[in-house]
Protein backbone atom coordinates (compact mmCIF):
# COMPACT_ATOMS: atom_id res chain seq x y z
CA UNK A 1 -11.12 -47.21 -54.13
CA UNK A 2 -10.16 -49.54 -51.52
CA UNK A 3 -6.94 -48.54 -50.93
CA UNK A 4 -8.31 -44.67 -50.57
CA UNK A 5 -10.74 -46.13 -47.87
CA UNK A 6 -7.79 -47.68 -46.38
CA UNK A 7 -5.56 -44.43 -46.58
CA UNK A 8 -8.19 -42.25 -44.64
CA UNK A 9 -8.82 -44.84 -42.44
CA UNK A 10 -5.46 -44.92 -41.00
CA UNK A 11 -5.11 -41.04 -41.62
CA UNK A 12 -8.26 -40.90 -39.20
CA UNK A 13 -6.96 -43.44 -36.91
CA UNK A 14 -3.84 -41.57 -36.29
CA UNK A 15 -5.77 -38.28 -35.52
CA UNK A 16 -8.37 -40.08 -32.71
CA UNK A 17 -5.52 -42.17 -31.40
CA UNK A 18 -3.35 -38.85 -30.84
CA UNK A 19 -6.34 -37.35 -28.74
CA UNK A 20 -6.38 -40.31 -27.21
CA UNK A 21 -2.67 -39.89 -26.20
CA UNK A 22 -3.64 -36.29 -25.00
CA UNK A 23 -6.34 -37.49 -22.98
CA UNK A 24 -4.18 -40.25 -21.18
CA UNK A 25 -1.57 -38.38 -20.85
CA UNK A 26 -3.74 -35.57 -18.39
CA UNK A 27 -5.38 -37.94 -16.31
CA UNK A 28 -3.49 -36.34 -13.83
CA UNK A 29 -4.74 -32.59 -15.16
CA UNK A 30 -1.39 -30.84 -13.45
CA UNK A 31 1.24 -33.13 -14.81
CA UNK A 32 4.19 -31.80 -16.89
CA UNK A 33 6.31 -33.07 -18.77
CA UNK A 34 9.69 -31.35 -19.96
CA UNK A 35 12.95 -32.49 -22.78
CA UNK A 36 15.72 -34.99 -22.52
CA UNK A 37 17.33 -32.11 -25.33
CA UNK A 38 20.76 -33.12 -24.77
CA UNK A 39 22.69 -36.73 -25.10
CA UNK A 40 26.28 -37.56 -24.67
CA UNK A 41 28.33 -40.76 -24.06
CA UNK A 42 26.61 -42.89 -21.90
CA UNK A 43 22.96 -41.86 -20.27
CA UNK A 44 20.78 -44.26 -18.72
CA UNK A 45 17.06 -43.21 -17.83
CA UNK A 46 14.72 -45.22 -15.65
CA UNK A 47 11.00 -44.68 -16.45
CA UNK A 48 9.48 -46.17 -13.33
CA UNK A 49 8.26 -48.95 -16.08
CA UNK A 50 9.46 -51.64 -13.45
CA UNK A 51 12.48 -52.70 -15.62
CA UNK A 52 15.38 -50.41 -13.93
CA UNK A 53 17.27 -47.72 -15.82
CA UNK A 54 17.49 -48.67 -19.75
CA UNK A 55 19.29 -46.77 -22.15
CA UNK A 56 18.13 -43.39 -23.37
CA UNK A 57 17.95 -41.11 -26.31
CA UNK A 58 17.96 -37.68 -27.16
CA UNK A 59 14.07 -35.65 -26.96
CA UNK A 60 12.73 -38.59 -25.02
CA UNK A 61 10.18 -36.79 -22.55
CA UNK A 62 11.05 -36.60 -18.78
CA UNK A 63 7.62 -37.29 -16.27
CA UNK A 64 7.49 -36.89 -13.00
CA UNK A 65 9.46 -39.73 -10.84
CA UNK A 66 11.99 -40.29 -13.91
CA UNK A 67 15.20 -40.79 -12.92
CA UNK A 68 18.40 -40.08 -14.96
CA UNK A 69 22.49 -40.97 -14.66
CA UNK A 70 25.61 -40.73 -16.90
CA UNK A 71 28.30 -43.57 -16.69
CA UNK A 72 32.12 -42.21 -17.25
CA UNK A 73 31.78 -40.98 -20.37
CA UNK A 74 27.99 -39.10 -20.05
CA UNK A 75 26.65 -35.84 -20.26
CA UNK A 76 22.69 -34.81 -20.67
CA UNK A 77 20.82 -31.64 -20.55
CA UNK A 78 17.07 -31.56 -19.42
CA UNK A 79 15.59 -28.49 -20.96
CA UNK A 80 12.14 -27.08 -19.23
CA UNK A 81 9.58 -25.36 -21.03
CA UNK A 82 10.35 -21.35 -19.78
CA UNK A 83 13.85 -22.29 -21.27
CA UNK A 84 15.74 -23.16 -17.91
CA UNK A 85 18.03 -26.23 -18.00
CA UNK A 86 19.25 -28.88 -15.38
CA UNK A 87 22.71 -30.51 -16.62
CA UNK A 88 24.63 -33.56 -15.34
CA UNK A 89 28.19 -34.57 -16.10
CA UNK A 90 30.01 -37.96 -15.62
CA UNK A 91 28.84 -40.09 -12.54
CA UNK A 92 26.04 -38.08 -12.14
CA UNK A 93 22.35 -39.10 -10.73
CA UNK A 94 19.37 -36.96 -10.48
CA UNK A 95 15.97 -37.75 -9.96
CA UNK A 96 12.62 -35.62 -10.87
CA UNK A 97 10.24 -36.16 -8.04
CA UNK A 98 8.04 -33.32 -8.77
CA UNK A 99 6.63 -31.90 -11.88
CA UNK A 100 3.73 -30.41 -11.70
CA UNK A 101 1.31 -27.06 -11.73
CA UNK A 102 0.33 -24.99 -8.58
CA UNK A 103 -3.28 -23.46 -8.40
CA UNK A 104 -2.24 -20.47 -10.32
CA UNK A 105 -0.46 -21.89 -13.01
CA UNK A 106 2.93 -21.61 -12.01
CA UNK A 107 5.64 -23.95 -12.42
CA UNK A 108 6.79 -26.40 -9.59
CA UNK A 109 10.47 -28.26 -10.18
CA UNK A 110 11.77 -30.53 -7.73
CA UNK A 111 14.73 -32.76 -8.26
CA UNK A 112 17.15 -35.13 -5.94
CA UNK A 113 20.65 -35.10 -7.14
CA UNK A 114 22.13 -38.41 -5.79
CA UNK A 115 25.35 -38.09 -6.84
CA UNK A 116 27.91 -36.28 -9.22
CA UNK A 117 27.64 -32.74 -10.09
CA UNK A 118 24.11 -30.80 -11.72
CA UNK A 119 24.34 -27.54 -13.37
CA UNK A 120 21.01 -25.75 -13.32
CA UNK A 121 20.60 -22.55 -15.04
CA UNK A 122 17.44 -21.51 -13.53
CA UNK A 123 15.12 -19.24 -15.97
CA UNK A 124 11.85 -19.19 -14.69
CA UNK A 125 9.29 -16.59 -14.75
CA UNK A 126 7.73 -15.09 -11.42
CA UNK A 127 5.87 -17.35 -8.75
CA UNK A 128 7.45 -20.63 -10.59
CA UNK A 129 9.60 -22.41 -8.27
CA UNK A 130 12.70 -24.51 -8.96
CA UNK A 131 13.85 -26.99 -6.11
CA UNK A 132 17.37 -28.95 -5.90
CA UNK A 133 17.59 -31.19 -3.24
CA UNK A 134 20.76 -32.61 -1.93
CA UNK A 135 21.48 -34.79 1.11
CA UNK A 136 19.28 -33.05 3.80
CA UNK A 137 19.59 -29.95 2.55
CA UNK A 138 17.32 -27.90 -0.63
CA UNK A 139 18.09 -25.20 -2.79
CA UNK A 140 15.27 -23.06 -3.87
CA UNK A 141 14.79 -20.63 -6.28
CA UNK A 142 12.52 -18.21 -7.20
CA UNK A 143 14.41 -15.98 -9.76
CA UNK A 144 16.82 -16.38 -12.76
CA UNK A 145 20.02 -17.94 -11.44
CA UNK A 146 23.06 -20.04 -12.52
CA UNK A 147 24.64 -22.47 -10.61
CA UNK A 148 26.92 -25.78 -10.07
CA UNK A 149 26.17 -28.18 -7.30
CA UNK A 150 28.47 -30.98 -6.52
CA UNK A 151 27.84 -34.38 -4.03
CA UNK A 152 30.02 -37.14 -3.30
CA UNK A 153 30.39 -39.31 -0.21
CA UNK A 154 29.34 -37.13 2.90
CA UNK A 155 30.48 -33.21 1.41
CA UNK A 156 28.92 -31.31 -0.92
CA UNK A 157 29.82 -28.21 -2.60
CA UNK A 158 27.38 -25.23 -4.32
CA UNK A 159 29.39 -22.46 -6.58
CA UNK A 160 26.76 -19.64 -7.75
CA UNK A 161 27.52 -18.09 -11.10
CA UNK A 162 25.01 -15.66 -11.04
CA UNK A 163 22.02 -14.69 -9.24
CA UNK A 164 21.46 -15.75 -5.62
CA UNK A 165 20.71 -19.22 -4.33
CA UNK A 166 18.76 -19.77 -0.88
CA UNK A 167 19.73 -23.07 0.94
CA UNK A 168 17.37 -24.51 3.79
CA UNK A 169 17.75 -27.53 5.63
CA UNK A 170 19.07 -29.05 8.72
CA UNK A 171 21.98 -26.11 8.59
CA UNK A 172 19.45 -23.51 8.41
CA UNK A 173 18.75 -21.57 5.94
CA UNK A 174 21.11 -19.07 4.24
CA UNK A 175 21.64 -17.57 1.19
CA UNK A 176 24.44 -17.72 -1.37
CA UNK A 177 24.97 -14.82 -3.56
CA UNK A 178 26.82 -14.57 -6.92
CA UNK A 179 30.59 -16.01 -7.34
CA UNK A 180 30.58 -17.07 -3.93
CA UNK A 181 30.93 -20.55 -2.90
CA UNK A 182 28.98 -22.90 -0.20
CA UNK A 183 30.75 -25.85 1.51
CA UNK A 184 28.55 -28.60 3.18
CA UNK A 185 29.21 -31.13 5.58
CA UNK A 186 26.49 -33.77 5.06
CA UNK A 187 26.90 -35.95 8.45
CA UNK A 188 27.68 -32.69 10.58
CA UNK A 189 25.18 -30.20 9.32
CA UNK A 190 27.97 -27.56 9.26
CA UNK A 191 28.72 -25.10 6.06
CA UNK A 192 31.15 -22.58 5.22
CA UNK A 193 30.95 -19.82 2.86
CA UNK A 194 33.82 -18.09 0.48
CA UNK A 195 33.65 -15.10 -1.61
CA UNK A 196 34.98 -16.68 -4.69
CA UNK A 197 34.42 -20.09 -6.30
CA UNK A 198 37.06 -22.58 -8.12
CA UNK A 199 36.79 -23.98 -11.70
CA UNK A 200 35.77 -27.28 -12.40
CA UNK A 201 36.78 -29.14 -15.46
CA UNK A 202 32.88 -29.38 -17.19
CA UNK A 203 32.14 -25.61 -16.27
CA UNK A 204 33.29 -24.78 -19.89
CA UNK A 205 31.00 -27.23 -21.38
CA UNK A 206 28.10 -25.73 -19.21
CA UNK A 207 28.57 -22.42 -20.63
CA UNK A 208 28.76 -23.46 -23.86
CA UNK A 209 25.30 -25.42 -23.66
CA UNK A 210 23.91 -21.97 -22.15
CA UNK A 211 25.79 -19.75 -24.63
CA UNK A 212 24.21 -22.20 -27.65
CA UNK A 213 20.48 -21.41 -25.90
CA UNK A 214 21.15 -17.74 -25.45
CA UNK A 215 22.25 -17.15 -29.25
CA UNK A 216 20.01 -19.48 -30.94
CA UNK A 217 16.45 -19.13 -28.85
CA UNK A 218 15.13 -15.90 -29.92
CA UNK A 219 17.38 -14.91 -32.99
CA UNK A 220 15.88 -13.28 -36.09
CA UNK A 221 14.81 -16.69 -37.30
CA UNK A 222 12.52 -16.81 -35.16
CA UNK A 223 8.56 -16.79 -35.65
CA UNK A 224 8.23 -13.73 -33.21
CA UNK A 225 5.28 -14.15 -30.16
CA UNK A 226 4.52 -17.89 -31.83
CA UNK A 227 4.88 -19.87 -28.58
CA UNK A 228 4.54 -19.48 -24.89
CA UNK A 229 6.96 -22.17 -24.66
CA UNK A 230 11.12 -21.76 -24.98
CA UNK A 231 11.81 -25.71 -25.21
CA UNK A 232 13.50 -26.69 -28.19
CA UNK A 233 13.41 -23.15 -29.48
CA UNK A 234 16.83 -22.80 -30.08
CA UNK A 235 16.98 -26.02 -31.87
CA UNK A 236 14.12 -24.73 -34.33
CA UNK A 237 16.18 -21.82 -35.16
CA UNK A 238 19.92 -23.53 -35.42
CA UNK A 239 18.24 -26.49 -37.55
CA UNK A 240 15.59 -25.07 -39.75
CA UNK A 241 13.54 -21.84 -40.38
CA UNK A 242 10.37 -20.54 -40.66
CA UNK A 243 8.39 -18.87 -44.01
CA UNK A 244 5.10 -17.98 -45.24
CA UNK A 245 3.41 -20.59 -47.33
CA UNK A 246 0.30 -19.43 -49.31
CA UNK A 247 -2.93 -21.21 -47.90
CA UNK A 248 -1.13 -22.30 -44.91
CA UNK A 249 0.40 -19.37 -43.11
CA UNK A 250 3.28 -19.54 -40.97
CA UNK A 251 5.08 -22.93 -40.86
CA UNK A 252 8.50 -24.05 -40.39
CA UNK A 253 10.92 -26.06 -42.43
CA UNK A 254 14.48 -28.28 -41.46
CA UNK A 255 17.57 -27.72 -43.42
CA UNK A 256 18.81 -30.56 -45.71
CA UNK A 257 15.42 -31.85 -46.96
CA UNK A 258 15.28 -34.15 -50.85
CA UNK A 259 11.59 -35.06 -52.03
CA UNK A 260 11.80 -38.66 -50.24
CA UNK A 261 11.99 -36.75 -46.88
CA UNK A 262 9.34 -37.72 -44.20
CA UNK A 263 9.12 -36.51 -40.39
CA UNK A 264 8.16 -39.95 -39.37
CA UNK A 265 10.88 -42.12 -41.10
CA UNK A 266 13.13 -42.21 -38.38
CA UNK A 267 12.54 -42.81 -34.36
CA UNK A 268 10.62 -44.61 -32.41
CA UNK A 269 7.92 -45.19 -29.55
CA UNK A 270 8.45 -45.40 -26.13
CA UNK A 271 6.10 -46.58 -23.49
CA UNK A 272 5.43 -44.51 -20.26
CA UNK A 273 3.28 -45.23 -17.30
CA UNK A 274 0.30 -43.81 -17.00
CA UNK A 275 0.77 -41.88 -20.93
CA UNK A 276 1.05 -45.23 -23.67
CA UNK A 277 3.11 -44.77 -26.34
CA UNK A 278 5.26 -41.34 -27.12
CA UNK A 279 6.79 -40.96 -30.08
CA UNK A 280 10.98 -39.60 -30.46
CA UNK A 281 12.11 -38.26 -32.57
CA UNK A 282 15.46 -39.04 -33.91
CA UNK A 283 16.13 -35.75 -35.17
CA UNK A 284 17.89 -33.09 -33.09
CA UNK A 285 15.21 -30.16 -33.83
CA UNK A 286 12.63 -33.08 -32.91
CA UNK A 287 10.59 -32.11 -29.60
CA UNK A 288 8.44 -29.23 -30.62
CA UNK A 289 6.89 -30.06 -34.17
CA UNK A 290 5.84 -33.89 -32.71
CA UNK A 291 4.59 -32.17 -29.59
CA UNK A 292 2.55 -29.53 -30.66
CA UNK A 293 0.66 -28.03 -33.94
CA UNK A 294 0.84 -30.82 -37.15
CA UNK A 295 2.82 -31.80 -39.81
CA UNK A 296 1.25 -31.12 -43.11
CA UNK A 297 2.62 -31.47 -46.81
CA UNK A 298 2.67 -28.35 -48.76
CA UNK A 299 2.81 -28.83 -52.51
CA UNK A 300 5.54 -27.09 -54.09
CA UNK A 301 6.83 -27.22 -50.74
CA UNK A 302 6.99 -30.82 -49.20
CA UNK A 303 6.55 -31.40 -45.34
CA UNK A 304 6.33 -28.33 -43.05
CA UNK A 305 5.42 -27.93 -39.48
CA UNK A 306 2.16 -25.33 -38.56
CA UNK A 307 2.32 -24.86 -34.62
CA UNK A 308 -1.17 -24.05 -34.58
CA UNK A 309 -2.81 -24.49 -31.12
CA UNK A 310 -0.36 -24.39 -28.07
CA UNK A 311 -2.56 -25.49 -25.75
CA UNK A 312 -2.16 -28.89 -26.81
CA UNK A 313 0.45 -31.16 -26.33
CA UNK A 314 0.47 -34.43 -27.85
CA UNK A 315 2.46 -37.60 -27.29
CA UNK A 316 2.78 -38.45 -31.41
CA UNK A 317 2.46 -36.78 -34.23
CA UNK A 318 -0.66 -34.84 -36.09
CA UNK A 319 -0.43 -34.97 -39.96
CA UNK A 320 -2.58 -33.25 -42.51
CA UNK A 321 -2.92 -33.68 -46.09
CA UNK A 322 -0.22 -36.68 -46.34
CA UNK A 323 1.47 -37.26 -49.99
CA UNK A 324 1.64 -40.27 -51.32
CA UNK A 325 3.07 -43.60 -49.36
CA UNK A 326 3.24 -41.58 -46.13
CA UNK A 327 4.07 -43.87 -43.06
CA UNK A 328 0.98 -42.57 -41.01
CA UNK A 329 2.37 -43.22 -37.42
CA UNK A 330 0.57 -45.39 -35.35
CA UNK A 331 1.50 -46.66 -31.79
CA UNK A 332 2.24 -50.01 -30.80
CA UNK A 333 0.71 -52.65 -28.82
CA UNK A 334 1.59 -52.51 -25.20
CA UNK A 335 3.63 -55.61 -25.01
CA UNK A 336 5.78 -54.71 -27.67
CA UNK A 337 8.43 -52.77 -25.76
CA UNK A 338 10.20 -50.01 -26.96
CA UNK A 339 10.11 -50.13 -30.90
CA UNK A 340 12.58 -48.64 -33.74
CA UNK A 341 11.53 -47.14 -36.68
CA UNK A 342 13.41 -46.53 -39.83
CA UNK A 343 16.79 -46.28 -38.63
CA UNK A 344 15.56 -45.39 -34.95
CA UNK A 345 16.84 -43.53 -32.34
CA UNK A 346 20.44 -42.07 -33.00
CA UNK A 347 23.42 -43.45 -31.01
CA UNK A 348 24.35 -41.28 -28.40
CA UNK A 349 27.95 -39.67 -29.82
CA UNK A 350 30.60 -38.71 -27.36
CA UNK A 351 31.67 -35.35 -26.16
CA UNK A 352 32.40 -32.55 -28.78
CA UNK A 353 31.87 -33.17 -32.26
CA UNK A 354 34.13 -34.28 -35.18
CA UNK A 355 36.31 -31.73 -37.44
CA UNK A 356 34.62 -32.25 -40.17
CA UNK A 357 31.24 -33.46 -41.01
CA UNK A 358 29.41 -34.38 -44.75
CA UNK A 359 25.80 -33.02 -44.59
CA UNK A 360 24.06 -35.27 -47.28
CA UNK A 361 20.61 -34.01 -48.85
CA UNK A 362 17.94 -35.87 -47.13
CA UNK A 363 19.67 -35.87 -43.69
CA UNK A 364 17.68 -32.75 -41.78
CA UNK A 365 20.60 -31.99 -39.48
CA UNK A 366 20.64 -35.47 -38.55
CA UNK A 367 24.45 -36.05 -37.68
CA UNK A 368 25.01 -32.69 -36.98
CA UNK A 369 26.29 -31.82 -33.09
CA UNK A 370 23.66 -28.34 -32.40
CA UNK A 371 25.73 -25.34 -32.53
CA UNK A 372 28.96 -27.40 -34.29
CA UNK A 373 28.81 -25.45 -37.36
CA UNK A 374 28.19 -22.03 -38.16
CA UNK A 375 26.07 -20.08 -40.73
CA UNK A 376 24.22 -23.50 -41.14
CA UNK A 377 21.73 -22.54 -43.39
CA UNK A 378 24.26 -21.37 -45.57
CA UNK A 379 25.33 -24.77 -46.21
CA UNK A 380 21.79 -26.13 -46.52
CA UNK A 381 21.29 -24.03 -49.81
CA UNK A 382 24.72 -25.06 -50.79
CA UNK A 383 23.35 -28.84 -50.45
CA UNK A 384 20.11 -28.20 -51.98
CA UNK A 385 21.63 -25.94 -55.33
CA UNK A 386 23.90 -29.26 -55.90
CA UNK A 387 22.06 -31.89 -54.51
CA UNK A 388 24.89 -33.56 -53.69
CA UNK A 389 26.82 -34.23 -49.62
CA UNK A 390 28.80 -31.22 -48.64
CA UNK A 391 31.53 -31.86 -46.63
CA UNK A 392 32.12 -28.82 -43.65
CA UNK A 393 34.05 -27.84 -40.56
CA UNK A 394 33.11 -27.79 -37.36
CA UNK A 395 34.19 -25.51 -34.67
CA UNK A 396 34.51 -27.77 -31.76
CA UNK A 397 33.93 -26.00 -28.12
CA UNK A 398 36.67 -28.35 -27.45
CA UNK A 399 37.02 -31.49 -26.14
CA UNK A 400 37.11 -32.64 -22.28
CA UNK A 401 37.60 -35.54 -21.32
CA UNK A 402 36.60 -36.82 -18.02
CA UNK A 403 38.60 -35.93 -15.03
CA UNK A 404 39.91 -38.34 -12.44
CA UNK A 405 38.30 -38.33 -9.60
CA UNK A 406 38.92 -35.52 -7.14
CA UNK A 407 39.38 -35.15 -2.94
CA UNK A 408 38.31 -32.08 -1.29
CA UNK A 409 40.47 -30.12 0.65
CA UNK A 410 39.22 -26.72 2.25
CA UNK A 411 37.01 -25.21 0.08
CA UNK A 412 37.43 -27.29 -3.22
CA UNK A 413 34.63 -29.05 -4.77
CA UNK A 414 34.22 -32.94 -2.97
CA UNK A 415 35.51 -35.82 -4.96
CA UNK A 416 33.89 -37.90 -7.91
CA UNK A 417 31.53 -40.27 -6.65
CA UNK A 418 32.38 -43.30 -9.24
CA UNK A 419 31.57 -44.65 -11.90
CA UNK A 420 27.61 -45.98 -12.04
CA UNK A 421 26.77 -49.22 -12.98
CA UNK A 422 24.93 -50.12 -16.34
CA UNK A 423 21.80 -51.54 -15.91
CA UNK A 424 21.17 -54.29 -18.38
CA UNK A 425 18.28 -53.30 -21.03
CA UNK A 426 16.41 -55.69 -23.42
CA UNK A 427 17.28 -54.53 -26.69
CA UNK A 428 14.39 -52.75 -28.39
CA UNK A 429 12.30 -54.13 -31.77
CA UNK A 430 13.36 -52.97 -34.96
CA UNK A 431 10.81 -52.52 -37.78
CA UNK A 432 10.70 -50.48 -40.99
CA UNK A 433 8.47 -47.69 -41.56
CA UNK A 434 5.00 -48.74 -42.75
CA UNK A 435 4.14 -48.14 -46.17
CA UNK A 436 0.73 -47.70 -48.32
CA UNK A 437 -0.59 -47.14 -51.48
CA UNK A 438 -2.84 -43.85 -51.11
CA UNK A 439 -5.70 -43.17 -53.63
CA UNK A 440 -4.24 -41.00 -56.28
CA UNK A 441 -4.87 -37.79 -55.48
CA UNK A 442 -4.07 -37.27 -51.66
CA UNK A 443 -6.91 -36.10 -49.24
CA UNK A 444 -6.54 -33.15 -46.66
CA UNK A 445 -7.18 -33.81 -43.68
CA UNK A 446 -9.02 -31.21 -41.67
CA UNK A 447 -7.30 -30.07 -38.73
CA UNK A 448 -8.57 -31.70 -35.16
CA UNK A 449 -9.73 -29.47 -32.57
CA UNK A 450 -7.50 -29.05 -29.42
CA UNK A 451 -8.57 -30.63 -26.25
CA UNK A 452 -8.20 -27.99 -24.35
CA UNK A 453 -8.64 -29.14 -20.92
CA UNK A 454 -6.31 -32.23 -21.21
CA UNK A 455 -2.47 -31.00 -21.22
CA UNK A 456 0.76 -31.67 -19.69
CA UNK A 457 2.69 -28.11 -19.51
């Protein structure tokens, strides 16, 4: 009896300390807050926590004033939540001084790149606004566009893929329509304009991130008008699916699942100013199911994800009905730094995956590069028929490695900007996943009602 006190008791604590989360995190009622959703090689992220830029993992969230930077091996992907991306290659800086809500609801972006090269693929729906600022100059959009801006030293270069791009600052403004080409002169205020646009060495890996997002976000895996939102959709669909479960309606499910599975075995919490704790996951599908809706456990099932409400976001996880010896997550102290669970937060692998990968049972797509294998669900019922690894191949994008830097002649892209120092980081606490010993037959939870007027969107 004691130990089934003890077991709601911390079921009930988790619930009130994830409103809690909610509420802190909306003391500012307009703030947003969008998806680290891609990790490569080395990435650095400074939180405005006062200790510099520390390294970074994949779904940690992105607030306003965050700044982000790849040494020579890095790549990253910020994924917003209408679906439009901002990408950065080797060298690269950007920081995100604005993210916020106008009066009506709509969308406002701003970011400083400070170096290197961004991609933005701008999808955005109408009266959102997406700003790239560079040197004294701004880009500013206001419909779907596609784009690759490059800085270094005093030039600057802007190729439009598609769409049109207007430019304002001390040059005036001007636009830049598709597959042409802007040239800037940072100290001068001059800029020339060519109908065409070279090739640079990452614009392959670009399109590949976009074609991954295009195929995956709204394929016929997908639970049809469930969410306003387009973040980590694709990832939902590649890694998992969704299904009807009697008594519980529509959830969703991750490949490569055994019966000692839990969604909280693996990550780990990470303070931010102004929110507490958040927890990431380590999981590559991870943003949307500990962000939204909860995780309940379905018998005859296991561990599914219900959406529910999407009005609420929430910086850890919601469970309901928990099995036995659940690991209930609960945040940290302040003082404790960031803090590992289970085997934490994956390693950030390099650029392009492996030929071959073994998918063991138990692994929900962890280990697997999004996109890197095809008919993926395929394999998952291969996995879960045997229970046993299945070894597959991979069909690489293909592999490129960093170029040297470059010098701009005409109306080629401006040189590399260097390599960017690592910052020193304290190396974060590790700690297993807590255990206890539930009463024996588990409780359910009933669902707790969304705040509704305390969300980041």
């Amino acid at each position: 009896m004691a130990f089934g006190r003890m077991g709601k008791t911390l079921a009930i604590w988790a619930v009130l300390t994830g409103v809690l989360l909610v509420v802190s995190a909306s003391a500012e009622s307009k703030a947003r807050i969008v998806r680290l959703s891609e990790v490569q090689g080395s990435v650095q992220m400074d939180r405005s926590t006062g200790d510099g830029f520390e390294k970074t993992f994949l779904n940690m969230p992105v607030i306003e004033s965050s700044r982000l930077k790849t040494g020579d091996d890095g790549r990253a992907e910020v994924e917003f939540e209408d679906g439009s991306a901002l990408r950065i290659v080797p060298r690269s800086e950007v920081e995100f001084t604005r993210l916020a809500l106008g009066d009506d609801g709509q969308k406002l972006s701003t970011m400083q790149l400070a170096a290197g090269t961004a991609y933005v693929n701008f999808r955005g729906k109408k009266g959102d606004e997406f700003t790239l600022n560079f040197g004294r100059e701004s880009i500013t959009l206001t419909e779907s566009a596609h784009f690759r801006l490059h800085l270094a030293n005093d030039e600057a270069s802007l190729a439009v893929f598609k769409g049109r791009v207007n430019v304002s600052g001390q040059s005036g403004p001007f636009e830049v329509s598709e597959k042409h080409t802007a040239t800037f002169d940072i100290n001068s205020d001059r800029y020339d304009v060519a109908k065409n646009y070279d090739e640079d060495p990452y614009d392959d890996w670009d399109k590949q991130q976009s074609e991954y997002h295009d195929r995956y976000a709204a394929n016929g895996n997908s639970y049809n008008g469930s969410s306003p939102y387009a973040y980590g959709q694709s990832d939902l669909n590649y890694y998992g699916s969704y299904m009807n479960v009697p008594g519980y309606g529509m959830v969703w499910q991750p490949y490569f699942l055994d019966a000692s599975w839990s969604p909280f075995q693996d990550g780990g919490w990470v303070w931010y100013p102004g929110y507490g704790y958040m927890w990431v996951s380590a999981y590559p599908w991870g943003w949307m199911p500990y962000r939204y809706g909860s995780w309940m456990f379905a018998p005859g099932y296991g561990w599914v994800w219900q959406p529910g409400y999407w009005n609420t976001w929430y910086g850890m996880p919601r469970v309901v009905n928990p099995p036995r010896r659940t690991a209930v997550p609960v945040p940290p102290v302040r003082s404790q730094g960031t803090v590992m669970v289970g085997k934490g937060l994956v390693v950030n692998p390099p650029a392009g995956p492996p030929h071959r990968l073994t998918i063991t049972p138990g692994s929900a797509g962890l280990g697997v590069p999004r996109g890197s294998v095809r008919n993926l669900d395929r394999f998952a019922r291969e996995v879960n028929k045997h229970d046993r690894p299945v070894e597959v191949r991979t069909e690489p994008p293909g592999r490129i490695a960093p170029p040297p830097a470059r010098s701009s002649t005409g109306n080629n892209e401006a040189s590399g900007s260097g390599a960017l120092p690592a910052s020193p980081a304290s190396p974060p606490r590790q700690v297993s996943p807590p255990r206890m010993t539930p009463p024996s037959a588990p409780p359910r939870m009933p669902s707790a009602p969304p705040v509704r007027s305390s969300k980041p969107h």
